[in-house]
Protein backbone atom coordinates (compact mmCIF):
# COMPACT_ATOMS: atom_id res chain seq x y z
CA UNK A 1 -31.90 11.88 -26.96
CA UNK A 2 -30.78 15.42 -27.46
CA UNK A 3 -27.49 16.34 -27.36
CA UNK A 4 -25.66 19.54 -27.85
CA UNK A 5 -22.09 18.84 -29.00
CA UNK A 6 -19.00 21.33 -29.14
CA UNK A 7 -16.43 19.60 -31.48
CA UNK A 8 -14.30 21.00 -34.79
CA UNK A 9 -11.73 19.29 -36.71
CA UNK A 10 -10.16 20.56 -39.96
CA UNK A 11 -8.57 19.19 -42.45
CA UNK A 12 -7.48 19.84 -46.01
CA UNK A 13 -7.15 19.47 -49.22
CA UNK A 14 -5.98 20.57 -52.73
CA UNK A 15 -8.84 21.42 -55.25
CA UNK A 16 -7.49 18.76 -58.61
CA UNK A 17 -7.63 19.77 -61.95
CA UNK A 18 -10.50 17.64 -63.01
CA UNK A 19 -12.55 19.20 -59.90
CA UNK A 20 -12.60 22.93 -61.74
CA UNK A 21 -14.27 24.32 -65.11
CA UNK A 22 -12.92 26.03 -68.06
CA UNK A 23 -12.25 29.69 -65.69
CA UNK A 24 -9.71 26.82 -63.10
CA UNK A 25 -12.99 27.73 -61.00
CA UNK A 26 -13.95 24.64 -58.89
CA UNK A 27 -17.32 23.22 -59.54
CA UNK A 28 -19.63 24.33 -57.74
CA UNK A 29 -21.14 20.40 -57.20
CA UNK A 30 -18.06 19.11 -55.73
CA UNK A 31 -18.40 21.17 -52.47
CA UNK A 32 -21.01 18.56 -51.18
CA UNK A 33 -17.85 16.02 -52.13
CA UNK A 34 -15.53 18.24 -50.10
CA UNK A 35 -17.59 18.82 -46.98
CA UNK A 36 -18.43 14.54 -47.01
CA UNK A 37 -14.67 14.14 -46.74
CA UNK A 38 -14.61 16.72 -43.72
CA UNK A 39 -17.12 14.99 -42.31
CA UNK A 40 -15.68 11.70 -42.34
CA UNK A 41 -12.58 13.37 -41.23
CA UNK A 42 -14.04 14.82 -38.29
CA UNK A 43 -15.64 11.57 -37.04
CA UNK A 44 -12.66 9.43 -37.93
CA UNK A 45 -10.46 12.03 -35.53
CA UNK A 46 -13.15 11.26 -32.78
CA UNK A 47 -12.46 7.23 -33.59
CA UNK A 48 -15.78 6.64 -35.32
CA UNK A 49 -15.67 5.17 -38.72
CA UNK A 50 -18.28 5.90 -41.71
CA UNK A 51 -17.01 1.53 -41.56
CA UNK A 52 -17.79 0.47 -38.50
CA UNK A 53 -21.25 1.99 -38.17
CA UNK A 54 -21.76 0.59 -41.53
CA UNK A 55 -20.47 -2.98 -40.24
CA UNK A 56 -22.85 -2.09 -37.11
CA UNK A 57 -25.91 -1.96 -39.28
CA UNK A 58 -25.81 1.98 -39.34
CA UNK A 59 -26.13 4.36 -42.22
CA UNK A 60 -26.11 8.16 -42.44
CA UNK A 61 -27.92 9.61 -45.04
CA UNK A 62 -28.18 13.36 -45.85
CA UNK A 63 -31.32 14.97 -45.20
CA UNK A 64 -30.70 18.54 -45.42
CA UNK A 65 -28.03 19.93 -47.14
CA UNK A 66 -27.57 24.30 -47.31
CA UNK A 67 -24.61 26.10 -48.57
CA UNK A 68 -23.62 29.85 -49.50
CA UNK A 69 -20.69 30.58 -51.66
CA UNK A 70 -18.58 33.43 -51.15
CA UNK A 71 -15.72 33.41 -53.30
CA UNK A 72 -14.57 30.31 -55.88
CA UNK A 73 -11.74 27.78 -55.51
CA UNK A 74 -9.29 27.49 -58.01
CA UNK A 75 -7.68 25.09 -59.29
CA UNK A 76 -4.28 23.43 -56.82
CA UNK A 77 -6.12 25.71 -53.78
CA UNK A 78 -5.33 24.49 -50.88
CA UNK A 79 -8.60 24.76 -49.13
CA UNK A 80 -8.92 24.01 -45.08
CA UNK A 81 -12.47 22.74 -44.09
CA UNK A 82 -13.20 23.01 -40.80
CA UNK A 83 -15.90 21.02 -39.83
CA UNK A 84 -17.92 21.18 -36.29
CA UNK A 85 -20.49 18.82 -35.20
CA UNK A 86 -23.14 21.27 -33.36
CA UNK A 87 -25.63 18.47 -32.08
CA UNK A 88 -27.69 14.96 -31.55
CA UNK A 89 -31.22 15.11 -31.56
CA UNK A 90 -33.63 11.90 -31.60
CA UNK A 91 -31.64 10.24 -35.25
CA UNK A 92 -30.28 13.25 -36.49
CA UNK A 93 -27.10 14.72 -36.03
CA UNK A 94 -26.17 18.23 -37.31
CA UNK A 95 -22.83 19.66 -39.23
CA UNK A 96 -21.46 23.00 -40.02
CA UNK A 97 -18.69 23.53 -42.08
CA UNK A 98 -16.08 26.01 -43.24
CA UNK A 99 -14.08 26.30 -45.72
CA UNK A 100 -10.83 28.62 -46.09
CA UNK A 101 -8.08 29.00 -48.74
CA UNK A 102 -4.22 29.50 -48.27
CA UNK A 103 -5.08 32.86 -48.35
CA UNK A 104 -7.55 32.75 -45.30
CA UNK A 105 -10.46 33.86 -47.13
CA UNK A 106 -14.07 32.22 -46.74
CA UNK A 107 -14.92 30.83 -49.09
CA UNK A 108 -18.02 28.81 -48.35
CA UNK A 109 -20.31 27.98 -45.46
CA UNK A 110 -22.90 25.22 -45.47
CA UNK A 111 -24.63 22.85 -43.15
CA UNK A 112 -26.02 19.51 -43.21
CA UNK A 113 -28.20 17.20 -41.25
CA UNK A 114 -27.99 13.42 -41.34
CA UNK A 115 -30.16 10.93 -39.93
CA UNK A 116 -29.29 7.42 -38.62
CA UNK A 117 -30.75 4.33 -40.26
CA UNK A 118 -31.14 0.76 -39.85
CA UNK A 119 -29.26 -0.89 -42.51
CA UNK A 120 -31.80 -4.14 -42.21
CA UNK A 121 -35.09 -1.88 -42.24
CA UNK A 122 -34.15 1.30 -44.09
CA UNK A 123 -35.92 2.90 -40.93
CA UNK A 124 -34.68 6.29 -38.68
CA UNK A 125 -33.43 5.15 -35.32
CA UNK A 126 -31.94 6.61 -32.21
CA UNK A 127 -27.71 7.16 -32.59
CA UNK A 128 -25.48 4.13 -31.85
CA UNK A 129 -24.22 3.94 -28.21
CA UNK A 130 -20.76 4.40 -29.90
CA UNK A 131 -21.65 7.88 -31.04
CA UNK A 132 -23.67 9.01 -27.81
CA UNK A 133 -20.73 7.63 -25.45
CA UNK A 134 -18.15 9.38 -27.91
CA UNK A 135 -20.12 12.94 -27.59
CA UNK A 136 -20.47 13.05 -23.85
């Protein structure tokens, strides 16, 4: 199955003050945090659930993971990630992301690639129906 998919959702949130360093920079390790809740975002505002595939005997681990940092958060930010979901291809599906503070200025861009696995074998396997009726 190979799907190309045209779909973004954003969504924000503030950067917290146990999320930054001694500068009120945010760590740099909490961006993968940041883009997981865009992701779940953006699948929860196309009615899929991180839950029910999990309930479905579905998991999505991260196999690739790439970012490039342009400027820092700071501390009570309000950062916008906007996160687009590019493509299916055999078990993986591919993210970009985004993200923007108040001021409009990038801040970071990154992509990741997850791939579909059988909860019972631990095994890649083709997407759910769910997820391949959803993207068409």
């Amino acid at each position: 199955m190979n799907l190309d998919i045209q779909y973004a959702h954003s969504h924000q949130l503030r950067v917290r003050y146990g999320e930054t360093d001694r500068m009120g920079y945010c760590y740099y390790g909490n961006y993968a945090e940041f883009l997981e809740v865009g992701r779940v975002e953006a699948l929860r505002s196309m009615g899929i659930t991180y839950k029910e595939l999990e309930d479905d005997g579905f998991m999505l681990p991260v196999s690739e993971f790439q970012i490039k940092y342009f400027h820092p958060a700071k501390y009570d930010d309000l950062l916008t990630i906007t996160t687009y979901v590019s493509h299916l291809k055999g078990a993986r599906i591919y993210f970009s992301y985004e993200i923007f503070n108040e001021e409009n200025k990038k801040l970071v861009e990154a992509t990741t690639t997850l791939v579909f696995v059988k909860s019972e074998t631990m095994k890649p396997t083709l997407a759910p129906e769910l997820f391949i009726k959803t993207f068409k």
